[in-house]
N, C-alpha and C. Protein backbone atom coordinates (compact mmCIF):
# COMPACT_ATOMS: atom_id res chain seq x y z
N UNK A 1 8.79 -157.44 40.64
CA UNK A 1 9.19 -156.53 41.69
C UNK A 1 8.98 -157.13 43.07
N UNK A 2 7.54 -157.84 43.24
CA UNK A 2 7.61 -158.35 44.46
C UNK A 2 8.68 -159.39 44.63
N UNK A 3 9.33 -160.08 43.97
CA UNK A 3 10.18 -160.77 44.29
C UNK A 3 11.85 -160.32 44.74
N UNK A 4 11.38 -159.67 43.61
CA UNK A 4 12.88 -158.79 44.68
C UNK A 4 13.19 -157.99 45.69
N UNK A 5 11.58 -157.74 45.75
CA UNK A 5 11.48 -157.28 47.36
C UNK A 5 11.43 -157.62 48.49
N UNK A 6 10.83 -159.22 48.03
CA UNK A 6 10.98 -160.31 48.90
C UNK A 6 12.78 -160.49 49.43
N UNK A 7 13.91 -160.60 48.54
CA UNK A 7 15.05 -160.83 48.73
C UNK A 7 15.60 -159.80 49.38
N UNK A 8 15.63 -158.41 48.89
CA UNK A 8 15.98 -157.31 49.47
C UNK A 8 15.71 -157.36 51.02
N UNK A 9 14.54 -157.66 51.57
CA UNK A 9 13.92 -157.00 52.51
C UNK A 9 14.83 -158.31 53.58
N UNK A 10 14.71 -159.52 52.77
CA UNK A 10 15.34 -161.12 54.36
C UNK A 10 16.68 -160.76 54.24
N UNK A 11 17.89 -159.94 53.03
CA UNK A 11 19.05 -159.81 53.23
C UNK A 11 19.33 -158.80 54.10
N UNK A 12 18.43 -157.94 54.50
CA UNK A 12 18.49 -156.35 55.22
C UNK A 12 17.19 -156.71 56.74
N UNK A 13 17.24 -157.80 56.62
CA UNK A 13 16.38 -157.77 57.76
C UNK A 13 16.75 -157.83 59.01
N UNK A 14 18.43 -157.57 59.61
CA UNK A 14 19.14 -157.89 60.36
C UNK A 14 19.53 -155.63 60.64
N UNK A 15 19.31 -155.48 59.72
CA UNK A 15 19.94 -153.94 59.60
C UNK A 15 19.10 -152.96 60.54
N UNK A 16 19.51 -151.99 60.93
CA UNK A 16 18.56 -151.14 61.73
C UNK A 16 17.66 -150.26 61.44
N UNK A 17 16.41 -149.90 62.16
CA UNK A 17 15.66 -149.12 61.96
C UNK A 17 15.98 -148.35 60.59
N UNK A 18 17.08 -147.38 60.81
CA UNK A 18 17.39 -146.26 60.40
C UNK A 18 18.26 -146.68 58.87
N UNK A 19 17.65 -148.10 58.20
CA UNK A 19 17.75 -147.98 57.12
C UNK A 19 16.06 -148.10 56.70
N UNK A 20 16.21 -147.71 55.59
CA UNK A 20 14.34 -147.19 54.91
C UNK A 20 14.69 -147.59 54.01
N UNK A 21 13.44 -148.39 53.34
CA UNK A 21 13.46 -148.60 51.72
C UNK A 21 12.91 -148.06 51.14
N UNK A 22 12.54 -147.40 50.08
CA UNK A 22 11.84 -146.98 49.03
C UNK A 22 11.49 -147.68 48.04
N UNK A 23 10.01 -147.90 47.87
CA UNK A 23 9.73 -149.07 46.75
C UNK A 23 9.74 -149.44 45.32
N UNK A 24 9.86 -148.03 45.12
CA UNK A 24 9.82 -147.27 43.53
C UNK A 24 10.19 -145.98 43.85
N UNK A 25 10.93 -145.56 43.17
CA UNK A 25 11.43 -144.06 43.11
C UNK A 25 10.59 -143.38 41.45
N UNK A 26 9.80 -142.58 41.74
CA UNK A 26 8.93 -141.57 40.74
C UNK A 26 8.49 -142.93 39.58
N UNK A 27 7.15 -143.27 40.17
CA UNK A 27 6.55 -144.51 39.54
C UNK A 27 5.61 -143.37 38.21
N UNK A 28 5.65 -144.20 37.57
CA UNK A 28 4.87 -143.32 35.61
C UNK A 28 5.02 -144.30 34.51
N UNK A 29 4.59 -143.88 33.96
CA UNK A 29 4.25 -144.56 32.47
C UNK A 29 3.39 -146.04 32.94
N UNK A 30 3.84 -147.32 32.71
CA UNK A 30 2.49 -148.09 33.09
C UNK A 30 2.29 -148.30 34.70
N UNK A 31 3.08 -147.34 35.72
CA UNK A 31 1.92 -147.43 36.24
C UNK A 31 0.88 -146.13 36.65
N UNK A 32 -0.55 -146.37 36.35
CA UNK A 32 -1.59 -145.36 36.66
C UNK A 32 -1.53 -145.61 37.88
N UNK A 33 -2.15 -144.48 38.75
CA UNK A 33 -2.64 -144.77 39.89
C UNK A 33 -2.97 -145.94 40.88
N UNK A 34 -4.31 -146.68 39.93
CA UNK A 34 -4.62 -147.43 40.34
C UNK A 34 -3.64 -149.04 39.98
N UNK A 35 -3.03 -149.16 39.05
CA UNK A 35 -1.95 -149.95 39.08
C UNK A 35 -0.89 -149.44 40.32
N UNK A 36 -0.52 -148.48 40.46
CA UNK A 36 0.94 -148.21 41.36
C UNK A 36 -0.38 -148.75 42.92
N UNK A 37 -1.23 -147.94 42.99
CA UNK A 37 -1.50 -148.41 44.45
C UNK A 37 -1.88 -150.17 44.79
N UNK A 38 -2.04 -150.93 44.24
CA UNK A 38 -1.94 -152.75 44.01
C UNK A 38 -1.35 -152.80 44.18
N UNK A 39 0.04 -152.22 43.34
CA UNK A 39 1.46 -152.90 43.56
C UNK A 39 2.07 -152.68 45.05
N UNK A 40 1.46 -151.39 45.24
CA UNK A 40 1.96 -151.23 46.85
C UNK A 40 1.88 -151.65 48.10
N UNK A 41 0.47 -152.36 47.51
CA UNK A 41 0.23 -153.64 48.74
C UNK A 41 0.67 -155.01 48.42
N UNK A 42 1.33 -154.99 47.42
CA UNK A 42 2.21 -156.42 47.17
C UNK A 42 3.29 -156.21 47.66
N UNK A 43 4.21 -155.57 47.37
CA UNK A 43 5.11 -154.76 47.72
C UNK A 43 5.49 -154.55 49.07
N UNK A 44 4.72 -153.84 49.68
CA UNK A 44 4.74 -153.81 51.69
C UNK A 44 4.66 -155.58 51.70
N UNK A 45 3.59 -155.84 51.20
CA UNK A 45 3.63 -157.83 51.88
C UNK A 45 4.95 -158.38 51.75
N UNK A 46 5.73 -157.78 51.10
CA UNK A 46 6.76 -158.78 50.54
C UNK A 46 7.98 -158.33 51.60
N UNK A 47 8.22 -156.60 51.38
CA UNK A 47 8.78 -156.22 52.82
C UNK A 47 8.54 -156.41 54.54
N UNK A 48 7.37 -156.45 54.33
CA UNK A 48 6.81 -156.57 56.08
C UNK A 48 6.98 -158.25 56.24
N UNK A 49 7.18 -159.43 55.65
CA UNK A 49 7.36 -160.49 55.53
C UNK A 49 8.79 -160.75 56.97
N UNK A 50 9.84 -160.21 56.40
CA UNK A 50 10.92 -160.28 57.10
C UNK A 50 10.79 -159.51 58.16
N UNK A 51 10.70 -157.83 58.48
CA UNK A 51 10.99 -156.98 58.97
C UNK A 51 9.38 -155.62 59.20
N UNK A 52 8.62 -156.29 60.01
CA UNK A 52 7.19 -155.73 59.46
C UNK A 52 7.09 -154.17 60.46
N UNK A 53 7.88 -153.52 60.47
CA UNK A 53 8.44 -152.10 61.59
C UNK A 53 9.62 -151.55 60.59
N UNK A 54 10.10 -152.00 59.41
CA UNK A 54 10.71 -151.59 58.50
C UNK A 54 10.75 -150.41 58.05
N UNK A 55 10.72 -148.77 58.03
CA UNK A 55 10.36 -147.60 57.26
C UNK A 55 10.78 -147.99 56.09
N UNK A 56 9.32 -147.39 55.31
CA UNK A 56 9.23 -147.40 53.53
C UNK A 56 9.01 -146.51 53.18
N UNK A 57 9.43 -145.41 52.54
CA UNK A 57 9.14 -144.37 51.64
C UNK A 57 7.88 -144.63 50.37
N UNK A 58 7.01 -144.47 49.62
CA UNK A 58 6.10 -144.46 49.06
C UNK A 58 6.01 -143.23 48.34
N UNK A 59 5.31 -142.94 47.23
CA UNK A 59 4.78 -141.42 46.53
C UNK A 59 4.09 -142.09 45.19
N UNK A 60 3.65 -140.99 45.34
CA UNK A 60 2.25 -140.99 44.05
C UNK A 60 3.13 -141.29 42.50
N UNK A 61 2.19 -141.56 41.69
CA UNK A 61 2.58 -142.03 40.22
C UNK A 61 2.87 -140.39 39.87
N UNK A 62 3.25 -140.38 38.37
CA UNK A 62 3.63 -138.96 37.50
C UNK A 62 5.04 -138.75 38.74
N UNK A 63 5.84 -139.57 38.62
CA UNK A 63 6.87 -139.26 39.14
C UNK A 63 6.96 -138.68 40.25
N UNK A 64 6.10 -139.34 41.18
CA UNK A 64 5.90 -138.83 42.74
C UNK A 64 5.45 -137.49 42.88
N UNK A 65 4.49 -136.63 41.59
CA UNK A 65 3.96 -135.66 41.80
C UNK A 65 3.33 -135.41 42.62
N UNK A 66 3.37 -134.56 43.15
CA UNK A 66 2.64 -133.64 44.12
C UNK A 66 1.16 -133.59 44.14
N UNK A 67 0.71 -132.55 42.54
CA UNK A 67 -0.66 -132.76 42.18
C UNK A 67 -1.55 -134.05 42.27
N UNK A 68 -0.59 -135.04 42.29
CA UNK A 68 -1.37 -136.54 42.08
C UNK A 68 -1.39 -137.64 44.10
N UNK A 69 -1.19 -136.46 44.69
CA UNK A 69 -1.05 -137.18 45.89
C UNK A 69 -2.42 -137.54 46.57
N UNK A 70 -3.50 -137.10 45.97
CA UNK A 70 -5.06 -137.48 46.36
C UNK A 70 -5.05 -138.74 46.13
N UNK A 71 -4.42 -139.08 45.23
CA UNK A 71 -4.73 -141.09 44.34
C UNK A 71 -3.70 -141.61 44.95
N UNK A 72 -2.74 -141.49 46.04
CA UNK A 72 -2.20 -142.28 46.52
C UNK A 72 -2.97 -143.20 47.86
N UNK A 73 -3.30 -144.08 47.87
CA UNK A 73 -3.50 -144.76 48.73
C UNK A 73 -2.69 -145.46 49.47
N UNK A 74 -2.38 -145.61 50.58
CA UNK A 74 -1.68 -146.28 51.61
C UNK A 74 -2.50 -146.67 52.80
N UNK A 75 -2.38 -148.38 53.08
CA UNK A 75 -2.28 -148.99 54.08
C UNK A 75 -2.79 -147.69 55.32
N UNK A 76 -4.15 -148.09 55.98
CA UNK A 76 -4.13 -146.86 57.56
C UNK A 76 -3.42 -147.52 58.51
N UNK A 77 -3.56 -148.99 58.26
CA UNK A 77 -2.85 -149.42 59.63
C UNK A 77 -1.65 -149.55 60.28
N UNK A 78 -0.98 -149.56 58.57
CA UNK A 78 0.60 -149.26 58.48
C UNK A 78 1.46 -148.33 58.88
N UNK A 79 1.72 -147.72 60.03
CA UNK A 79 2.08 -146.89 60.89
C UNK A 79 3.56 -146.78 60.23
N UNK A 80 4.05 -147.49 59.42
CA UNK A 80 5.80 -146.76 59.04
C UNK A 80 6.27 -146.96 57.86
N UNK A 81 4.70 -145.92 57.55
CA UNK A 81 5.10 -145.77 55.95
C UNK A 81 5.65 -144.05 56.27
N UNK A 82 6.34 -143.29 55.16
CA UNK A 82 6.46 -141.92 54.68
C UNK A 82 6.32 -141.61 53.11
N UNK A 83 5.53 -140.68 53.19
CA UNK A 83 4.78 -140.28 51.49
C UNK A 83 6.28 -139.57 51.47
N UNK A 84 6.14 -139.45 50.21
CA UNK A 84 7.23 -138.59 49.72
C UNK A 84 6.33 -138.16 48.51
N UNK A 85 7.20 -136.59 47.69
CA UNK A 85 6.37 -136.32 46.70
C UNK A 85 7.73 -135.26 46.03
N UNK A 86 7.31 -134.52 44.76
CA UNK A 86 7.91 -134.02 44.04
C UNK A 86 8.03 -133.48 43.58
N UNK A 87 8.25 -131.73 43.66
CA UNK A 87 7.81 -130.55 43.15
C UNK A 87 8.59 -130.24 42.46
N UNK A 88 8.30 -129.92 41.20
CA UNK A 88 9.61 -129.49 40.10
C UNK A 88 8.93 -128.18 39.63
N UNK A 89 8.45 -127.02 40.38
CA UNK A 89 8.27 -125.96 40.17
C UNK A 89 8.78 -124.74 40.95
N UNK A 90 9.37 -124.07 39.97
CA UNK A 90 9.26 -123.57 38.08
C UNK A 90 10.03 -124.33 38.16
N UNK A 91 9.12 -125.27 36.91
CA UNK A 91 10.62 -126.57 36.31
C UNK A 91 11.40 -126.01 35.66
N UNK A 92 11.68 -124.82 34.85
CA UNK A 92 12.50 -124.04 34.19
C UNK A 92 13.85 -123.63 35.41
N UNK A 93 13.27 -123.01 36.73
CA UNK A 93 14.13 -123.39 37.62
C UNK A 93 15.00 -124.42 38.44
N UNK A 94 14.22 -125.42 38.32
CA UNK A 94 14.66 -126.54 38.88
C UNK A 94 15.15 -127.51 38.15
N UNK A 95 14.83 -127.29 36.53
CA UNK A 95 15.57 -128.24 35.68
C UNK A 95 16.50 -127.80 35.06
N UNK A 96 16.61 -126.27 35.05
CA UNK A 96 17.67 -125.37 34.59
C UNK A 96 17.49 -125.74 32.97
N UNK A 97 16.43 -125.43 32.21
CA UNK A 97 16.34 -125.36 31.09
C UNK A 97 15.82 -127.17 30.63
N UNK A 98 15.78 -128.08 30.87
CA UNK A 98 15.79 -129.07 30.66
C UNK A 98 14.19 -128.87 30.48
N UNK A 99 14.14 -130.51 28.98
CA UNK A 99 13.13 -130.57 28.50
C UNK A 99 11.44 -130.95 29.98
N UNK A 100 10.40 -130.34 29.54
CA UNK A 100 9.52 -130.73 29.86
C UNK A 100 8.76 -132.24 29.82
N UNK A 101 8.86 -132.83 31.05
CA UNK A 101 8.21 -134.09 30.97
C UNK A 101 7.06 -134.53 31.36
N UNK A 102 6.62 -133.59 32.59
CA UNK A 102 5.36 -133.94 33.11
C UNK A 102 4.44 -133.16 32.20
């Protein structure tokens, strides 16, 4: 992943502000917590490399749950990050019948 973040980030490093990357969209299964937050400081290194004022979107493991946003750790110094997170409640509402995953 860091490597393709590495590429992503020097081909888009010419682009403006007002494109944002997102590093993982609803990170789960291997990674726990403490795996997803490592990767996230590999990850920013590899983006902030080219473009270090870049906006990155970020969110907690269990699919950017909500409940799990205490174990997200992010960078303090990193001024342009945005958490994102993911409420699928009533998932019966919001999935319109669809199976239960979390």
């Amino acid at each position: 992943m860091t490597a393709l973040w590495m590429q992503i980030a020097a081909r888009y490093r010419e682009r403006p502000d007002s494109v944002y990357f997102e590093l993982y969209n609803e990170p789960h299964d291997k990674f726990d917590a403490v795996a997803w937050n490592e990767a996230i400081l590999r990850l920013l290194a590899a983006v902030r490399k080219s473009k270090p004022a870049r906006p990155v979107i970020v969110g907690p493991v269990s699919w950017n749950n909500i409940r799990v946003l205490d174990q997200l750790k992010l960078p303090e110094s990193d001024r342009h990050l945005i958490a994102t997170v993911h409420y699928y409640e009533p998932f019966e509402f919001t999935h319109q019948g669809g199976a239960r995953v979390l």
